[in-house]
C-alpha atoms as a PDB file:
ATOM      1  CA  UNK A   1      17.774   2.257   5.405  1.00  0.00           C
ATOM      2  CA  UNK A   2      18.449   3.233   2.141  1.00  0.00           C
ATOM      3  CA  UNK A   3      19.500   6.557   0.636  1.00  0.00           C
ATOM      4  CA  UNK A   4      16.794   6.679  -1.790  1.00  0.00           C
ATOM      5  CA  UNK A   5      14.100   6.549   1.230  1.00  0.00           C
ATOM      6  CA  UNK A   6      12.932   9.544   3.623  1.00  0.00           C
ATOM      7  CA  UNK A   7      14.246   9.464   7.021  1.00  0.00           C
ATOM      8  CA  UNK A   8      11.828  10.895   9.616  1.00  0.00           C
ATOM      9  CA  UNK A   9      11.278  10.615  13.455  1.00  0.00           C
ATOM     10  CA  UNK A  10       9.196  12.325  15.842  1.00  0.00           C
ATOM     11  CA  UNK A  11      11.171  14.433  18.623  1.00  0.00           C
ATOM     12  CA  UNK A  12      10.099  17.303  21.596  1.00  0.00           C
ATOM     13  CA  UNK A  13      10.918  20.824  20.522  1.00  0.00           C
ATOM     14  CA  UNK A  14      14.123  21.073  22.586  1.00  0.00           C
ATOM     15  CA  UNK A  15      15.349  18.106  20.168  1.00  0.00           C
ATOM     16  CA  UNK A  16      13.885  20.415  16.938  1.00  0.00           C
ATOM     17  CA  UNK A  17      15.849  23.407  18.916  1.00  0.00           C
ATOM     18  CA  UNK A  18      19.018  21.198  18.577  1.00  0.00           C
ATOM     19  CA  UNK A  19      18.207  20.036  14.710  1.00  0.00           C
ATOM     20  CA  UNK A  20      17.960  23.888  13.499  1.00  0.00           C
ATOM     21  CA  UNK A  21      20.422  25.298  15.692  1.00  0.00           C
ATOM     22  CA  UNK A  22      23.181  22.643  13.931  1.00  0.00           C
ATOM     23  CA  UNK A  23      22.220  23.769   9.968  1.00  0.00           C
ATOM     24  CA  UNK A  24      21.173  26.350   7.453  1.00  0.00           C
ATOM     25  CA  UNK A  25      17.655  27.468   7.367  1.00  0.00           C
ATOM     26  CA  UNK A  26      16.872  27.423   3.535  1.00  0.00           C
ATOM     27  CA  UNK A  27      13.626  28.908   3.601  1.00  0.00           C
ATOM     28  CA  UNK A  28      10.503  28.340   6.673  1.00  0.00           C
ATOM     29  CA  UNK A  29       6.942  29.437   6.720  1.00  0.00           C
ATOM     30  CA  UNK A  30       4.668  29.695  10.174  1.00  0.00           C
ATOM     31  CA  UNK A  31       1.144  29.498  10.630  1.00  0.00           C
ATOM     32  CA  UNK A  32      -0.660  30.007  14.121  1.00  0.00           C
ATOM     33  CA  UNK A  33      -1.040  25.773  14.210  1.00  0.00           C
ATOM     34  CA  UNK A  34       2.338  24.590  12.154  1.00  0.00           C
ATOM     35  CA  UNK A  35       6.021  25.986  11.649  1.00  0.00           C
ATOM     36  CA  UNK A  36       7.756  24.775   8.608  1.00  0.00           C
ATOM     37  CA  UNK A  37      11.652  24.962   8.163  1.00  0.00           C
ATOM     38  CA  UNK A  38      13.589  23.791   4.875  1.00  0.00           C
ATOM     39  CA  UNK A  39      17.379  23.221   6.563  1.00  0.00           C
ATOM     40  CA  UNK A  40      20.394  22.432   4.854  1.00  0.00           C
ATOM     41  CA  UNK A  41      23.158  20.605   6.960  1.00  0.00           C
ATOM     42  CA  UNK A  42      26.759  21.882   6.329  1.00  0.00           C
ATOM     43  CA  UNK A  43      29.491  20.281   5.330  1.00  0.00           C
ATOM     44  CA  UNK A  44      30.630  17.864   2.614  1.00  0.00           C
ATOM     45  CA  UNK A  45      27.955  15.654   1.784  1.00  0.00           C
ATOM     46  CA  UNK A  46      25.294  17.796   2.712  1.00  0.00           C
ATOM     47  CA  UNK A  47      21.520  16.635   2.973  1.00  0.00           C
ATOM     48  CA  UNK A  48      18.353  18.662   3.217  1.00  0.00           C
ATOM     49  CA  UNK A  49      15.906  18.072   5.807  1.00  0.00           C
ATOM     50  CA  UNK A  50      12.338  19.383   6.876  1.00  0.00           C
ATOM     51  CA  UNK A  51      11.244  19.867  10.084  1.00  0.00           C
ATOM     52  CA  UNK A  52       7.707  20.691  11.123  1.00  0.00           C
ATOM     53  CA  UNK A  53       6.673  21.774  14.566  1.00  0.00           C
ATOM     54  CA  UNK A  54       3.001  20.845  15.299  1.00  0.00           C
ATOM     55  CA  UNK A  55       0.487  22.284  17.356  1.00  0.00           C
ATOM     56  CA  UNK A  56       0.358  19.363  20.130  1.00  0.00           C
ATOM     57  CA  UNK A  57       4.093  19.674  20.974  1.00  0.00           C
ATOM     58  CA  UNK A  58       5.808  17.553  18.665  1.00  0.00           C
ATOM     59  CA  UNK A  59       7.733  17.711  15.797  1.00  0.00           C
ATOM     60  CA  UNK A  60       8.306  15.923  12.745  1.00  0.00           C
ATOM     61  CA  UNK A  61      12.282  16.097  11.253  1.00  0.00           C
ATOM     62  CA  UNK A  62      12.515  14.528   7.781  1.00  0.00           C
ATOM     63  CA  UNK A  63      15.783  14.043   6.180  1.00  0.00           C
ATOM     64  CA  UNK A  64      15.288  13.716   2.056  1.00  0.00           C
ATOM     65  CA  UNK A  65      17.289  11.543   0.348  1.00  0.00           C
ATOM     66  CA  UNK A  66      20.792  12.092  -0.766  1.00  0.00           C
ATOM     67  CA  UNK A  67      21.378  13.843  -4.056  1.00  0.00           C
ATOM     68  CA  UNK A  68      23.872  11.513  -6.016  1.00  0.00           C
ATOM     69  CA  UNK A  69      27.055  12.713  -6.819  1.00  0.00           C
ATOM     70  CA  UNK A  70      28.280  12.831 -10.321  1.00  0.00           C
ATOM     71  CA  UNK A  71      27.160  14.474 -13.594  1.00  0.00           C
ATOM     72  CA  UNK A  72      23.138  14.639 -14.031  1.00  0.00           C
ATOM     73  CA  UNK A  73      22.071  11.980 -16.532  1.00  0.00           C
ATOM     74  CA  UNK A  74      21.410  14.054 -19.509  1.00  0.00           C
ATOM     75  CA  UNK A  75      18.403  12.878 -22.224  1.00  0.00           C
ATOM     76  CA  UNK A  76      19.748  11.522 -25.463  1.00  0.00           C
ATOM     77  CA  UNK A  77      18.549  13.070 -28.485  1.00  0.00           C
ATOM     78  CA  UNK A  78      18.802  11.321 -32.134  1.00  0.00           C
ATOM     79  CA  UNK A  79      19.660  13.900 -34.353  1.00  0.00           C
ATOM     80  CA  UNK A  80      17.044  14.731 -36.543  1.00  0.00           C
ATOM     81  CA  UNK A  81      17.530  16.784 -39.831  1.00  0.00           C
ATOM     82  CA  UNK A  82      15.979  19.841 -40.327  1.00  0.00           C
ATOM     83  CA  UNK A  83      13.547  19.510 -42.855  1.00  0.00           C
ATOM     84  CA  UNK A  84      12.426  22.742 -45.261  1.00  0.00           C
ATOM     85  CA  UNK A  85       9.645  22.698 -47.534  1.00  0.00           C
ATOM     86  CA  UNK A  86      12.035  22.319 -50.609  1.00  0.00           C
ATOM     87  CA  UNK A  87      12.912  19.263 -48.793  1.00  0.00           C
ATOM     88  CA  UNK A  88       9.581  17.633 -48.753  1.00  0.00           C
ATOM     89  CA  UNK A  89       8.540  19.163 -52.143  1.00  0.00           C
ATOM     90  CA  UNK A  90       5.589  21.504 -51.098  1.00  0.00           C
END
């Protein structure tokens, strides 16, 4: 699968046990029905993941895509002169 798709799988809560046990918790949130966790794995090449825990026993992991490595691309701006009113004549 590619890098640029999510990743998810349905697994028991021993397996979501294992999943947050092996990374950083970023940030979670519970609710009496859902838990929510935002985990980080550790290590070079690190990719976030979120795993939900449901009310019927399962839970959802979701690993997002990679972040690409590298500079961000940056927006190209034409340079555009300043303009003043003595400029335009007003």
């Amino acid at each position: 699968m590619s890098s640029k798709n999510l990743v998810w799988r349905l697994v028991d809560r021993a397996a979501l046990a294992e999943h947050l046990h092996s990374r950083k918790i970023k940030d979670s949130l519970a609710t009496p029905e859902i838990s929510l966790y935002h985990c980080r794995e550790s290590g070079h090449g690190a990719r976030d993941s979120i795993a939900l825990s449901l009310p019927d026993g399962q839970c959802l992991l979701i690993t997002l895509p990679e972040t690409p490595a590298g500079h961000p691309e940056r927006r190209k701006r034409s340079a555009q002169p300043a303009t003043s009113e003595a400029d335009t004549g007003k």
